[in-house]
C-alpha atoms as a PDB file:
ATOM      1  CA  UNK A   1     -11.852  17.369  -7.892  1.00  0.00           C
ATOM      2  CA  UNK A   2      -8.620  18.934  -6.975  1.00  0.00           C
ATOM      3  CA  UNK A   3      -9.676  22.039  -5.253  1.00  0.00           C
ATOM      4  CA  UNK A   4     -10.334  22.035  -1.486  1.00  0.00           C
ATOM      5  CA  UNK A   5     -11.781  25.828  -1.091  1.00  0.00           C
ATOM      6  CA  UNK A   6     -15.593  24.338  -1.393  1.00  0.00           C
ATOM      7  CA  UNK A   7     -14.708  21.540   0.846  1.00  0.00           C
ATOM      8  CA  UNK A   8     -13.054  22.789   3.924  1.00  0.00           C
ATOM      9  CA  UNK A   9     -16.279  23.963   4.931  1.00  0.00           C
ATOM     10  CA  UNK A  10     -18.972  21.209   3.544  1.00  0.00           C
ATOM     11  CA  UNK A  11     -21.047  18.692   5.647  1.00  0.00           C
ATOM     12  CA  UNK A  12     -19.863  15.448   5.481  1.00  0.00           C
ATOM     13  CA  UNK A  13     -22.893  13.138   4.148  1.00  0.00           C
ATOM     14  CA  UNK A  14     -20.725  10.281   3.727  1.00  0.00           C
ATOM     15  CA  UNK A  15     -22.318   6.948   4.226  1.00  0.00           C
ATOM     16  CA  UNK A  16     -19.040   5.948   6.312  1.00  0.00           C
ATOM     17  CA  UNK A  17     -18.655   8.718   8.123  1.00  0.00           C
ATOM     18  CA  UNK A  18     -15.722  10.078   9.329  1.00  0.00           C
ATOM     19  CA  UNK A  19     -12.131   8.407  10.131  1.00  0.00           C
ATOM     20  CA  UNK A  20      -8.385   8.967  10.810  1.00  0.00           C
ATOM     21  CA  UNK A  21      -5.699   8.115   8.503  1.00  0.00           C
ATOM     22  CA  UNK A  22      -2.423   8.294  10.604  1.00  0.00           C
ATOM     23  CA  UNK A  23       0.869   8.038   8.623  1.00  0.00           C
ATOM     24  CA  UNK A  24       4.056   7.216  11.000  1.00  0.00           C
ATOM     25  CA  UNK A  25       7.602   7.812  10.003  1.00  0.00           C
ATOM     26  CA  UNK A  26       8.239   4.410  10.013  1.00  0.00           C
ATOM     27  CA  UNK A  27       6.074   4.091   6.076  1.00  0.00           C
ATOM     28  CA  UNK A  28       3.094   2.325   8.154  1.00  0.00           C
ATOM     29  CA  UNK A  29      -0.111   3.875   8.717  1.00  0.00           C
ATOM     30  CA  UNK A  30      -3.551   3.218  10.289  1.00  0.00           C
ATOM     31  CA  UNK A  31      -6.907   3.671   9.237  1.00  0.00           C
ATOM     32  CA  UNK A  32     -10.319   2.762  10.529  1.00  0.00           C
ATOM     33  CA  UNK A  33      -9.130   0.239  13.004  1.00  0.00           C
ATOM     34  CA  UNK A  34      -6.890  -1.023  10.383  1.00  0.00           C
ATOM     35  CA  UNK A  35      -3.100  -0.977   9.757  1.00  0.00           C
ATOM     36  CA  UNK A  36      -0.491  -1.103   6.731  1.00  0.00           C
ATOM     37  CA  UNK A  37       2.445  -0.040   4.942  1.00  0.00           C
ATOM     38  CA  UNK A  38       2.320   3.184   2.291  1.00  0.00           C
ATOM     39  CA  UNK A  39       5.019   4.141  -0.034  1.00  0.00           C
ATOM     40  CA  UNK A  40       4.582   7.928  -1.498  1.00  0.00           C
ATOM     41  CA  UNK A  41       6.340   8.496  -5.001  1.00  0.00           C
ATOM     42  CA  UNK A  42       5.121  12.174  -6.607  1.00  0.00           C
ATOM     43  CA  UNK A  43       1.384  12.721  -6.885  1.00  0.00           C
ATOM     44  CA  UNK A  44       0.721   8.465  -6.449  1.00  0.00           C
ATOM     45  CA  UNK A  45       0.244   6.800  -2.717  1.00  0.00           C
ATOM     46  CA  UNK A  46       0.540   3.346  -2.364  1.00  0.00           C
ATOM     47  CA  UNK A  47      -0.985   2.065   0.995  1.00  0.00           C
ATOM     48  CA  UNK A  48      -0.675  -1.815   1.361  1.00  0.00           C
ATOM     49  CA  UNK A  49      -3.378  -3.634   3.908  1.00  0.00           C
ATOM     50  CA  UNK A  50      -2.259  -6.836   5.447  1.00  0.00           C
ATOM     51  CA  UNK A  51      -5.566  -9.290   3.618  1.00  0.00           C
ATOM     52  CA  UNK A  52      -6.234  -6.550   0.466  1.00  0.00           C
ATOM     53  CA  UNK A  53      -4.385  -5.607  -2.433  1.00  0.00           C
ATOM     54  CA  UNK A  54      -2.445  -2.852  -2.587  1.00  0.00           C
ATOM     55  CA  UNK A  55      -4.665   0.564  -2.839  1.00  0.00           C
ATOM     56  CA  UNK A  56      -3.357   2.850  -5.368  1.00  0.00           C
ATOM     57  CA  UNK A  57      -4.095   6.510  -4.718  1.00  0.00           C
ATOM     58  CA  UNK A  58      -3.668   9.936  -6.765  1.00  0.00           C
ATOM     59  CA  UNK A  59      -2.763  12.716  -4.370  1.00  0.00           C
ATOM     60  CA  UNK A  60      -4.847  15.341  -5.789  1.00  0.00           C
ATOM     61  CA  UNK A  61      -3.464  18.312  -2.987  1.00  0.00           C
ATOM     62  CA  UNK A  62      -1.397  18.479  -0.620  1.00  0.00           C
ATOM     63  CA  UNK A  63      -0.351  21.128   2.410  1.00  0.00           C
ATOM     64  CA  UNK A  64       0.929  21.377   5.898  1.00  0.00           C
ATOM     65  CA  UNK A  65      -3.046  21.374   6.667  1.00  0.00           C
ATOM     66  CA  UNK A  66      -4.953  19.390   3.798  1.00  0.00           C
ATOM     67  CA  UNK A  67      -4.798  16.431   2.124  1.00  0.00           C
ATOM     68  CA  UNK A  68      -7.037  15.119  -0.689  1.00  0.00           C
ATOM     69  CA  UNK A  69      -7.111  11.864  -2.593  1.00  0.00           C
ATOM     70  CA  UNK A  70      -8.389  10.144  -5.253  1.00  0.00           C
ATOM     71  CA  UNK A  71      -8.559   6.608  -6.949  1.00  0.00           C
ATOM     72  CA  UNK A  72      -7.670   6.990 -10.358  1.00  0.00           C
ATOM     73  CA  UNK A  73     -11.515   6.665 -12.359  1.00  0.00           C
ATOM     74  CA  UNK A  74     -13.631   6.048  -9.135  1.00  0.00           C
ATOM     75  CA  UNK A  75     -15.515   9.610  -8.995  1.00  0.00           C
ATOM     76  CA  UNK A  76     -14.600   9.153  -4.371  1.00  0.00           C
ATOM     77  CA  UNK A  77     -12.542  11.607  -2.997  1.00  0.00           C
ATOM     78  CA  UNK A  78     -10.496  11.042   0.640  1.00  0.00           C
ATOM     79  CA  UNK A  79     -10.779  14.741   2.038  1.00  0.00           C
ATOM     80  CA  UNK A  80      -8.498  14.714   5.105  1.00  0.00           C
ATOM     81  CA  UNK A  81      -7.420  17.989   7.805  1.00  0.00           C
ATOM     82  CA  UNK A  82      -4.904  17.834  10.112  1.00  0.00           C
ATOM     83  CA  UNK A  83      -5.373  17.762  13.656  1.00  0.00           C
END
């Protein structure tokens, strides 16, 4: 999905709810409790955890307001607004 009209206004019926995804100028970030490093390069995002692999992303759209993500084949979507 790469358009955000018909989600800026959906219910969120996510099984996990909702969460903040803070990125810092210093390349680290948090995220549910947790904490890494990211690296953005075009339309990918790498965010490293300390224990996990590295989590490649596909930014799918970007704004000043909106930002949507996807993992490559995995039909999920990250739907994020700024606050």
């Amino acid at each position: 999905m790469t358009e955000i009209d018909t989600l800026k206004s959906k219910e969120n019926n996510s099984k996990y709810g909702t969460g903040t995804l803070t990125f810092n100028k210093d390349n680290s970030f948090t995220s549910m409790e947790e904490s890494g490093s990211y690296q953005r390069k075009s339309k990918t995002l790498k965010m490293k955890y300390p224990a996990v692999d590295t989590v490649v992303m596909n930014i799918s759209y970007v704004s000043k307001d909106y930002l949507l993500l996807s993992a490559g084949k995995d039909p999920k979507t990250w739907f994020y607004r700024k606050k």
